[in-house]
C-alpha atoms as a PDB file:
ATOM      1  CA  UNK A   1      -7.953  28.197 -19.346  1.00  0.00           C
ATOM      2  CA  UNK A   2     -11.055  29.325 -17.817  1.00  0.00           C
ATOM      3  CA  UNK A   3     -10.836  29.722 -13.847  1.00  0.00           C
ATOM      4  CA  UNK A   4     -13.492  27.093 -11.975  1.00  0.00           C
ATOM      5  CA  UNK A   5     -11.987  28.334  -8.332  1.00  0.00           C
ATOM      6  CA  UNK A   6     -10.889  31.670  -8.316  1.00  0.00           C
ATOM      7  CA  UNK A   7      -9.983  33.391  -4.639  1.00  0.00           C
ATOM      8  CA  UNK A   8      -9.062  36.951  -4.657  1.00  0.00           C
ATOM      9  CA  UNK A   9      -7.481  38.773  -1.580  1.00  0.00           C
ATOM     10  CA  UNK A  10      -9.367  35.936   0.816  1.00  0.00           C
ATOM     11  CA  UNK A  11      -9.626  36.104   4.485  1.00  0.00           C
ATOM     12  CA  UNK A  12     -11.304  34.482   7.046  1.00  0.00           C
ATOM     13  CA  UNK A  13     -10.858  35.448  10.786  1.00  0.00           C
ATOM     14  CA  UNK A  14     -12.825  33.591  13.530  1.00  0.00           C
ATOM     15  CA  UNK A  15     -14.088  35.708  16.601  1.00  0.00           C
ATOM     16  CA  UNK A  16     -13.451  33.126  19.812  1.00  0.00           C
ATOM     17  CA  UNK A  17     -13.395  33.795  23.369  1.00  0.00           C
ATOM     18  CA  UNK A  18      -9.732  33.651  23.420  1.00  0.00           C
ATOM     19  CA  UNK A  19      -9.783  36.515  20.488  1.00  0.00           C
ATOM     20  CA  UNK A  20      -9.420  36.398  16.817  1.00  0.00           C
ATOM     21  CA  UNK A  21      -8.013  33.452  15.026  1.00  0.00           C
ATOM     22  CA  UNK A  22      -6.960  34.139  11.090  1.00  0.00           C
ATOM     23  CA  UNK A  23      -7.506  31.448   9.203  1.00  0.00           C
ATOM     24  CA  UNK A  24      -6.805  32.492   5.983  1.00  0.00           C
ATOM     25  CA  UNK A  25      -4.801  35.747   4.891  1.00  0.00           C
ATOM     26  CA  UNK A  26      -4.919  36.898   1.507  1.00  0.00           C
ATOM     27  CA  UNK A  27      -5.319  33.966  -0.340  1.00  0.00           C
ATOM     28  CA  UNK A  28      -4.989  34.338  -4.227  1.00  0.00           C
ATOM     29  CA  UNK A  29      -5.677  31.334  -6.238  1.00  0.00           C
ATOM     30  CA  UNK A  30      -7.304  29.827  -9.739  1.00  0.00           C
ATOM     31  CA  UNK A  31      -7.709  26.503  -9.955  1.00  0.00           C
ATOM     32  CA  UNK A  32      -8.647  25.840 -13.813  1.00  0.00           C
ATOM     33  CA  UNK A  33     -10.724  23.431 -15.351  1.00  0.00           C
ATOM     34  CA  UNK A  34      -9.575  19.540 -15.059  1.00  0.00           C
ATOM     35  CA  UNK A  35      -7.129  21.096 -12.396  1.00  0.00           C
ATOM     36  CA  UNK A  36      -5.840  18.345  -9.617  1.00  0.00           C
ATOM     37  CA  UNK A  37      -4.838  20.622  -7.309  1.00  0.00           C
ATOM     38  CA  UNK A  38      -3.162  19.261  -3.693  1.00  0.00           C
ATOM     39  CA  UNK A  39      -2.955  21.534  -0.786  1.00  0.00           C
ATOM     40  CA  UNK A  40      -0.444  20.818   1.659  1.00  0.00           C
ATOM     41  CA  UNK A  41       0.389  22.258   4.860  1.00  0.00           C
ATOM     42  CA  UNK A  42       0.536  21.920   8.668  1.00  0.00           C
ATOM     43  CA  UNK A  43      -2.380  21.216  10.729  1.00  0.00           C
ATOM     44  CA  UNK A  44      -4.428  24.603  11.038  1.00  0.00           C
ATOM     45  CA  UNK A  45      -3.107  26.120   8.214  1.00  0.00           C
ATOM     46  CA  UNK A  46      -6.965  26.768   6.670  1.00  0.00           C
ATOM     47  CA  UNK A  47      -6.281  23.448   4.497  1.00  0.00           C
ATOM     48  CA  UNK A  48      -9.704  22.546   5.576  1.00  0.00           C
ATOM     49  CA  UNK A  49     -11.172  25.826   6.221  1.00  0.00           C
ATOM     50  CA  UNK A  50     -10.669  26.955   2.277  1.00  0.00           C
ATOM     51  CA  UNK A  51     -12.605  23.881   0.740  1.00  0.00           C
ATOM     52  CA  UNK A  52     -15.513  24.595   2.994  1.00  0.00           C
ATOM     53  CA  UNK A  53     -15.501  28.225   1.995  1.00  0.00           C
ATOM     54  CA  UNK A  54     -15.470  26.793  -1.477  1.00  0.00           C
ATOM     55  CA  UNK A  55     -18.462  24.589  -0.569  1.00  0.00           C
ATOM     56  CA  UNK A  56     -20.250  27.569   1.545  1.00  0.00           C
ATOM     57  CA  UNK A  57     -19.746  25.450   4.414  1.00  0.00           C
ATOM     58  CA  UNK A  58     -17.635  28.766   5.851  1.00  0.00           C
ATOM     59  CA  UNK A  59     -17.968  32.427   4.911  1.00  0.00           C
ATOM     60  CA  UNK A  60     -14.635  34.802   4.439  1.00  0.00           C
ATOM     61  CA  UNK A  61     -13.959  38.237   5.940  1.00  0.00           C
ATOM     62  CA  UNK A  62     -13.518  39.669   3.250  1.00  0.00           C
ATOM     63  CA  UNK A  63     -12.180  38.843  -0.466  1.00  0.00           C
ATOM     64  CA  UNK A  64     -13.733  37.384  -3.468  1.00  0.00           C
ATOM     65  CA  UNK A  65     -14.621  34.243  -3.957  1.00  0.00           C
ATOM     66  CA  UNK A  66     -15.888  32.337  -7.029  1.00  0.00           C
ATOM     67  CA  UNK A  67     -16.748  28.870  -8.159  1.00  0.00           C
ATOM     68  CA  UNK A  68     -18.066  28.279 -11.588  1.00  0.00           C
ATOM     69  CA  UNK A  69     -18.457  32.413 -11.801  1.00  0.00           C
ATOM     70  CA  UNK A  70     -21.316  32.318  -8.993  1.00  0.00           C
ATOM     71  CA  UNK A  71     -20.818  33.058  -5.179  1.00  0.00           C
ATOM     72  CA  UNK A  72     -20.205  29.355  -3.253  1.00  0.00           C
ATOM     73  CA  UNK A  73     -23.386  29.806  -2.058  1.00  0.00           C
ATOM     74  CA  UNK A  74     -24.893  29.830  -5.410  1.00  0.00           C
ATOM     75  CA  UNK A  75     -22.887  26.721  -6.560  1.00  0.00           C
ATOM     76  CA  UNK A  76     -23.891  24.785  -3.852  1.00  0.00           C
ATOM     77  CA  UNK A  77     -27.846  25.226  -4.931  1.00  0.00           C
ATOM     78  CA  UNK A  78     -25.967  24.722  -8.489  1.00  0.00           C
ATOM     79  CA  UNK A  79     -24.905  21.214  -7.271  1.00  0.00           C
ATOM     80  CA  UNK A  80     -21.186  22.125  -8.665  1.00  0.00           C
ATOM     81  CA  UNK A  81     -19.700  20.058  -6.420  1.00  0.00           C
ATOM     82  CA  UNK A  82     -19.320  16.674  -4.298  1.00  0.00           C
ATOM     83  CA  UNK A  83     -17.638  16.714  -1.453  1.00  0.00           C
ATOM     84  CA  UNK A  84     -15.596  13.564   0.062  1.00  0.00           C
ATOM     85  CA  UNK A  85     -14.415  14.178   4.092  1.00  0.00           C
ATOM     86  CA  UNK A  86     -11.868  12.925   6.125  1.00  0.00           C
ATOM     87  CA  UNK A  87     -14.042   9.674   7.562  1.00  0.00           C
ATOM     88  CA  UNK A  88     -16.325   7.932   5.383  1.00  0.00           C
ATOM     89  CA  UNK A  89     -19.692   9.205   7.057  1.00  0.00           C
ATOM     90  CA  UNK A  90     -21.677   6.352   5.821  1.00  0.00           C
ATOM     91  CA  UNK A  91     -24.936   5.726   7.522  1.00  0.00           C
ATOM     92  CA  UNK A  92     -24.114   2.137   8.936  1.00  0.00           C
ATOM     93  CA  UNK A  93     -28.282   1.506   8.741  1.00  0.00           C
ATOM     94  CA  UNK A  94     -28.169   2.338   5.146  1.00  0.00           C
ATOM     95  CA  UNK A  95     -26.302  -0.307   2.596  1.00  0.00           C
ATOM     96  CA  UNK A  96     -23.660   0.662   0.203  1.00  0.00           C
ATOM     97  CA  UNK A  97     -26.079   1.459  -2.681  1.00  0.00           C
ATOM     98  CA  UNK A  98     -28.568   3.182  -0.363  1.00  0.00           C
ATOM     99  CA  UNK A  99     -25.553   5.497   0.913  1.00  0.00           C
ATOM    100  CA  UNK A 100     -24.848   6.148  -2.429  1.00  0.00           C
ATOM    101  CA  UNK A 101     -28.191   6.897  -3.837  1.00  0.00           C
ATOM    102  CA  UNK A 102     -28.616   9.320  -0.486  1.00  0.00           C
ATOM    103  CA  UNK A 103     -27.973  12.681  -2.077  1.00  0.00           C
ATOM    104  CA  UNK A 104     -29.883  11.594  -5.544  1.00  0.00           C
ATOM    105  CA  UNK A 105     -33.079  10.954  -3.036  1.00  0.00           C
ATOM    106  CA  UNK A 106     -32.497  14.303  -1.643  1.00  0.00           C
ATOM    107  CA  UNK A 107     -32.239  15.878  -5.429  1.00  0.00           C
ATOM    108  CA  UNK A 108     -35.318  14.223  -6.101  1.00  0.00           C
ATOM    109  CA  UNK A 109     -33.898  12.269  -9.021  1.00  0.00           C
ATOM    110  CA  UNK A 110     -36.188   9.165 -10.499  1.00  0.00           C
ATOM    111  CA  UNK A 111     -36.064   5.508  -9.216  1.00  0.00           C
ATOM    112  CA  UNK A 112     -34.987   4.382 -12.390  1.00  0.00           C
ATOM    113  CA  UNK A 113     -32.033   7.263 -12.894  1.00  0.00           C
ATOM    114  CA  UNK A 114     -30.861   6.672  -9.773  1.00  0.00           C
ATOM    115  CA  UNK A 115     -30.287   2.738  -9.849  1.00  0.00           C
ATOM    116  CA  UNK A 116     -28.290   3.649 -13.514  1.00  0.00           C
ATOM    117  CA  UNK A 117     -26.133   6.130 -11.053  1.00  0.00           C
ATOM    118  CA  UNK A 118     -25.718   3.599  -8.650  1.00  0.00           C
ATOM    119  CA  UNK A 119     -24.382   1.053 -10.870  1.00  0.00           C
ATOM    120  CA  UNK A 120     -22.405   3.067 -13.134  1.00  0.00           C
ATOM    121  CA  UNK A 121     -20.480   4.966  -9.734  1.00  0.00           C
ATOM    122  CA  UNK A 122     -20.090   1.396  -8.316  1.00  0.00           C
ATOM    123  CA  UNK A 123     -18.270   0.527 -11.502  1.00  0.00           C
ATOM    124  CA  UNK A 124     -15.987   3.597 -11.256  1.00  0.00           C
ATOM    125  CA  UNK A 125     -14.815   2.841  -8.019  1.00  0.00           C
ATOM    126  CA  UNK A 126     -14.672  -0.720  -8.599  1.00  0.00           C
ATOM    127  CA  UNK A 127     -17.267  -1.993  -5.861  1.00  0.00           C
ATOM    128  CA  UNK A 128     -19.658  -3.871  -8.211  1.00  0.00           C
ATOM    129  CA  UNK A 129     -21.346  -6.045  -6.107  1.00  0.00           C
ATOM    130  CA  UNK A 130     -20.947  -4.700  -3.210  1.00  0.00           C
ATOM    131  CA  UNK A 131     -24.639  -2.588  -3.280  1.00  0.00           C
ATOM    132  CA  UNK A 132     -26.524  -4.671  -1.225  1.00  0.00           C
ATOM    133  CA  UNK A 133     -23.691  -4.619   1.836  1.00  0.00           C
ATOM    134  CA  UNK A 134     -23.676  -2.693   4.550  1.00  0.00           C
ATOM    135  CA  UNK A 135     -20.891  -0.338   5.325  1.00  0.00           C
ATOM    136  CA  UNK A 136     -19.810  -2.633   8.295  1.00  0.00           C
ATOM    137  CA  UNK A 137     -18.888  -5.409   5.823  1.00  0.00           C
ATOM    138  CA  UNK A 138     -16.086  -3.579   3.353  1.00  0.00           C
ATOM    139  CA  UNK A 139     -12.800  -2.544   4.775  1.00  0.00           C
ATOM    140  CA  UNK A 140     -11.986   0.938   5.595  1.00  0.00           C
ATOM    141  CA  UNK A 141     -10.347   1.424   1.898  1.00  0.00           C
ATOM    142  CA  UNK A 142     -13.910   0.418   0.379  1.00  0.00           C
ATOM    143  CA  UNK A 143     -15.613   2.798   2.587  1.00  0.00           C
ATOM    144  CA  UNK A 144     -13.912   5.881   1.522  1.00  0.00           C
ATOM    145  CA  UNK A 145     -14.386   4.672  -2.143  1.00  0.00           C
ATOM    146  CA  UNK A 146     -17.997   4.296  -1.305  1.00  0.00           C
ATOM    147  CA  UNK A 147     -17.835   7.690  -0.153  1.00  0.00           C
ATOM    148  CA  UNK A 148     -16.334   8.910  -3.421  1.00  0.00           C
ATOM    149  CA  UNK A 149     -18.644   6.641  -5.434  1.00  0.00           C
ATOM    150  CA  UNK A 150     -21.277   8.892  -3.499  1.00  0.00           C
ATOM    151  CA  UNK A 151     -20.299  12.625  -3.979  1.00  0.00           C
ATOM    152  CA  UNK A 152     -19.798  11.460  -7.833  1.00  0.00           C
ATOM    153  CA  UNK A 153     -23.247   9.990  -7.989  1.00  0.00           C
ATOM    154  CA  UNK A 154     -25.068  13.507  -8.985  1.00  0.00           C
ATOM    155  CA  UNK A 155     -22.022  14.011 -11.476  1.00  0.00           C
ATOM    156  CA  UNK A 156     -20.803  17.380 -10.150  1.00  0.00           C
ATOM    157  CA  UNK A 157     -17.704  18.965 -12.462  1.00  0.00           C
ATOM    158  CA  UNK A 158     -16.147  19.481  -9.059  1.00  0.00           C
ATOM    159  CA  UNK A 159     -14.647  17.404  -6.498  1.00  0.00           C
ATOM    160  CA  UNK A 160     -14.034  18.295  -3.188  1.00  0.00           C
ATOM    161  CA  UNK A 161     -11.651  15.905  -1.318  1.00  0.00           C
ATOM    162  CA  UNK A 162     -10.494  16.137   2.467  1.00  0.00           C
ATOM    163  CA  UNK A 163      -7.879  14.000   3.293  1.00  0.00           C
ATOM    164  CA  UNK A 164      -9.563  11.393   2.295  1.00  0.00           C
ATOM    165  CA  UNK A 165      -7.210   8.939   2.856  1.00  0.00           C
ATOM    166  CA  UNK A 166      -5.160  10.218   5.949  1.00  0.00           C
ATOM    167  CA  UNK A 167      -6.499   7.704   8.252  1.00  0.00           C
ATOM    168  CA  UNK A 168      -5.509   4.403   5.831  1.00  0.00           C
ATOM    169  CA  UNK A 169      -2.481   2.340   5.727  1.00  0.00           C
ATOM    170  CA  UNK A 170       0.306   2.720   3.526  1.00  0.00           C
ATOM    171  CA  UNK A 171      -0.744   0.089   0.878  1.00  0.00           C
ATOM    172  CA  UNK A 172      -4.494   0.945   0.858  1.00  0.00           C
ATOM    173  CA  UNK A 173      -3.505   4.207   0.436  1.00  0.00           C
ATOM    174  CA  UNK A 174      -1.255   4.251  -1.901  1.00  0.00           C
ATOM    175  CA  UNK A 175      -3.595   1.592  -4.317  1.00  0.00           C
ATOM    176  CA  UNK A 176      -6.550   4.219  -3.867  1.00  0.00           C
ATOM    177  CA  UNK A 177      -4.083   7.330  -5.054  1.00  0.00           C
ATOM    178  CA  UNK A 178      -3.578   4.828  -8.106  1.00  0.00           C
ATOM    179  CA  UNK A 179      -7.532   4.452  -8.634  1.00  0.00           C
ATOM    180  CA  UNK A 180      -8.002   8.077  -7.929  1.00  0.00           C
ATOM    181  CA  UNK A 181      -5.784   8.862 -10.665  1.00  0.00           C
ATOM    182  CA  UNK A 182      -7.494   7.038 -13.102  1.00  0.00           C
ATOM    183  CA  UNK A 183     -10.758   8.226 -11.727  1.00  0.00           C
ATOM    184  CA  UNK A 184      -9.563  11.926 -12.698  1.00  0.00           C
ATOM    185  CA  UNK A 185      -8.413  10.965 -16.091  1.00  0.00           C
ATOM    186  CA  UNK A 186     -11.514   9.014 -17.074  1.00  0.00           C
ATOM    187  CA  UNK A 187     -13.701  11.805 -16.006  1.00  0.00           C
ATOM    188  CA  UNK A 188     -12.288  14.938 -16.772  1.00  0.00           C
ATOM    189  CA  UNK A 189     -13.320  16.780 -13.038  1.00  0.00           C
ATOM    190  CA  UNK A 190     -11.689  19.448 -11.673  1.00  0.00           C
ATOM    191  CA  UNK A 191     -10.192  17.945  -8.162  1.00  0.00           C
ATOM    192  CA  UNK A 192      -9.282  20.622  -4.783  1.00  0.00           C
ATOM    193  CA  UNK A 193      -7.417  17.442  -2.770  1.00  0.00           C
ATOM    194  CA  UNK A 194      -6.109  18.208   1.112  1.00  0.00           C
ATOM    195  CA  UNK A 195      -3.161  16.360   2.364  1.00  0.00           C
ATOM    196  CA  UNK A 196      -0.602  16.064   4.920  1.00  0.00           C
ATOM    197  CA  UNK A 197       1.432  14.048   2.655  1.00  0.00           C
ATOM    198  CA  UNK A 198       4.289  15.296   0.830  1.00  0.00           C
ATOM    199  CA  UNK A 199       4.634  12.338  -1.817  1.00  0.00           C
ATOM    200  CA  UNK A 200       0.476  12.380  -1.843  1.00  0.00           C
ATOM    201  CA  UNK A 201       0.538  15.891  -2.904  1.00  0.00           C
ATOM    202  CA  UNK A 202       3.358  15.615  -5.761  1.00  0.00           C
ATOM    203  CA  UNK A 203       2.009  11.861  -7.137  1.00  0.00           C
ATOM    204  CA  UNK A 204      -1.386  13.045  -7.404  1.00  0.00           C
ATOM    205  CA  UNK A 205      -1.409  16.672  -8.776  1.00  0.00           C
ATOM    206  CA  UNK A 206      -1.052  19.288 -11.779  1.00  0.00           C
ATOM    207  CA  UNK A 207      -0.908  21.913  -9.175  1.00  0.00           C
ATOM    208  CA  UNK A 208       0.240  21.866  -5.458  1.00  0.00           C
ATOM    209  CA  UNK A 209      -0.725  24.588  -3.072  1.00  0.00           C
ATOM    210  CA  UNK A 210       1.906  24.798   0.036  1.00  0.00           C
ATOM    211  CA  UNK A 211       0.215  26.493   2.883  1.00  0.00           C
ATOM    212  CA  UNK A 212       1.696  28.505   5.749  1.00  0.00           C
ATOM    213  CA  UNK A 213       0.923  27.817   9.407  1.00  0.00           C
ATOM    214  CA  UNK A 214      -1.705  30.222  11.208  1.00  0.00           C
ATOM    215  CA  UNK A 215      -2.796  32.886   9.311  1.00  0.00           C
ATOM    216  CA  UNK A 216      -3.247  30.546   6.442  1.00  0.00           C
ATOM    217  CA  UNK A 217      -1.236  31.904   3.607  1.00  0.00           C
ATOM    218  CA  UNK A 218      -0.038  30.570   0.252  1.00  0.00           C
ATOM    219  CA  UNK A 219       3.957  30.415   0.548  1.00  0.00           C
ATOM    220  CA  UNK A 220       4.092  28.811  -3.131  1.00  0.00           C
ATOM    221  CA  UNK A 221       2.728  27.265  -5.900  1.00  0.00           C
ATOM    222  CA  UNK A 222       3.838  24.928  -7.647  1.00  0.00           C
ATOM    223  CA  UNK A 223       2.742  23.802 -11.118  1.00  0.00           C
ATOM    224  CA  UNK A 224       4.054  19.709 -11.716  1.00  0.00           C
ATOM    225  CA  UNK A 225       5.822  19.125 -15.303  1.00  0.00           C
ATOM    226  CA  UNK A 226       5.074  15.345 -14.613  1.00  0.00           C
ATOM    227  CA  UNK A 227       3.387  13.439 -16.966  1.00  0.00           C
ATOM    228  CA  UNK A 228      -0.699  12.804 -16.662  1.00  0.00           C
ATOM    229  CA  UNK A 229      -0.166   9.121 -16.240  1.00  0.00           C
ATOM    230  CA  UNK A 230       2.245   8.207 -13.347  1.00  0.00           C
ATOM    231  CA  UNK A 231       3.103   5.039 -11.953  1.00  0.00           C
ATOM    232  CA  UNK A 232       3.805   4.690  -8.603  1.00  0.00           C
ATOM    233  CA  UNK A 233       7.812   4.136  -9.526  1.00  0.00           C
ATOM    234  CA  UNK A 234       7.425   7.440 -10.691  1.00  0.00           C
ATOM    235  CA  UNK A 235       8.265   8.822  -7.231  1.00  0.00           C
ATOM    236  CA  UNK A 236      11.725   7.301  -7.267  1.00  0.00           C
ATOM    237  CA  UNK A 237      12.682   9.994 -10.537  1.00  0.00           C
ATOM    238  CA  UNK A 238      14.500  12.569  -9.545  1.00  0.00           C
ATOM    239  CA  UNK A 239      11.847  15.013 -11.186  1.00  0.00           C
ATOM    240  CA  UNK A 240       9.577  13.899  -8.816  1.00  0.00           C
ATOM    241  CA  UNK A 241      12.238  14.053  -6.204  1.00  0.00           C
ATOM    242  CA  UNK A 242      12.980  17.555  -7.055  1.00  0.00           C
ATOM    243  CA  UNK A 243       9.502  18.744  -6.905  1.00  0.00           C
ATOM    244  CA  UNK A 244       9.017  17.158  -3.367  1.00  0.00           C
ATOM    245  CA  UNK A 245      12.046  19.124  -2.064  1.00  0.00           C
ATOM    246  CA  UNK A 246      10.633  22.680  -3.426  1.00  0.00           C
ATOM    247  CA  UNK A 247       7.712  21.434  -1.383  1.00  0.00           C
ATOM    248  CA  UNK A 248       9.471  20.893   1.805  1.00  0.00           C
ATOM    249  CA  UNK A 249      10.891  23.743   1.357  1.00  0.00           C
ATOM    250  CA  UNK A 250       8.101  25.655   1.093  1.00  0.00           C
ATOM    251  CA  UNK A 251       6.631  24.003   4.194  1.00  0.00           C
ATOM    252  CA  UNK A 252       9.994  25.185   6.104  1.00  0.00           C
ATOM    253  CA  UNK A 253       9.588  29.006   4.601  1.00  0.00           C
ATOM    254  CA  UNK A 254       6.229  28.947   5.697  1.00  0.00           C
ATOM    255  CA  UNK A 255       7.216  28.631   9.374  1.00  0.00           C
ATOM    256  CA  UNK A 256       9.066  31.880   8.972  1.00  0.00           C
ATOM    257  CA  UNK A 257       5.562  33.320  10.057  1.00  0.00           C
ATOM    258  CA  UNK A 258       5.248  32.080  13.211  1.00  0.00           C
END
């Protein structure tokens, strides 16, 4: 399998007035295509900090860096990917289907390609009829889905998530990891997902990256033998059990760097 997100000996140190932070410390990854891949790790563990080098959004020390065989820089003018953050970041002026259609209006798409990619993201993340609210009216659940609906509207192979649903409740979040999943399957995209959330991580992905605190490092990598379709009484199996353990444990090991 062909690499989409391949990171080679990465590193990213930030110069503050209290001295250099590291980031990340020789990261080595390949996420492949129709990869979900979770990362997982304690707050300022470069989580964060390795999607937006991904996205350009950050530049490394030193290392290589590729997505889609170009420079991040180069796949961002490529459109590769869509990017969802941690909060919504709907424009509360601009209705549902007007927040949606934002980056196609950037791209310069046509009036009439644009409504068909409005509708047809709606549909995926099941908000049909909801175009003409505002983001105000929906619930926090149907904002971040709105969100999603809008970093798939320009149909980018790659899918950039940030915690997207730290900040919901239990219930919301655990009915959006359901849709999500679905979401993957029905389109094939290759998914980099950050979490705090141990049972997130493992439900959601073919691949789960456990990250070190500060310097950011990969203590392990774990590749899921669970099935592509997974209830959510899948967690109680003691596969999936077993491969939240080796994740814990990995979270412990990590702190051996400190």
């Amino acid at each position: 399998m062909s690499s989409v997100i391949s990171a080679q000996d990465l590193n990213l140190t930030f110069q503050t007035n209290d001295g250099p932070v590291h980031a990340l410390s020789d990261v080595q990854l390949e996420i492949g295509k129709g990869d979900f891949v979770s990362f997982i790790g304690p707050s300022g563990c470069g989580k964060t900090t390795f999607l937006r080098c991904v996205a350009a959004l950050e530049t490394p020390t030193s290392g290589t860096l590729t997505v889609n065989g170009m420079s991040p820089d180069e796949a961002r003018r490529q459109r590769a990917y869509g990017y969802v953050f941690q909060h919504a970041g709907l424009y509360p002026w601009r209705t549902i289907g007007a927040n949606i259609r934002l980056p196609l209006e950037i791209m310069g798409y046509a009036k009439s390609e644009m409504a068909d990619r409005v509708q047809r993201v709606l549909k995926m993340v099941d908000l049909e009829g909801f175009e003409k609210k505002y983001p105000w009216q929906l619930s926090g659940g149907m904002q971040q889905r709105a969100s999603i609906a809008r970093a798939l509207a320009f149909d980018a192979d790659i899918l950039l998530m940030d915690e997207p649903f730290g900040a919901l409740d239990e219930i919301v979040r655990d009915h959006l990891n359901q849709q999500l999943l679905e979401l993957w399957a029905k389109t094939g995209k290759t998914i980099a997902f950050v979490t705090h959330s141990i049972p997130e991580a493992v439900y959601l992905s073919t691949k789960i990256v456990v990250m070190s605190p500060r310097p950011g490092r990969i203590t392990d990598i774990i590749e899921s033998p669970l099935p592509k379709e997974r209830p959510l009484d899948i967690r109680e199996t003691p596969e999936f059990l077993s491969i939240a353990n080796r994740v814990r444990e990995g979270l412990r090991a990590g702190h051996s760097y400190d």
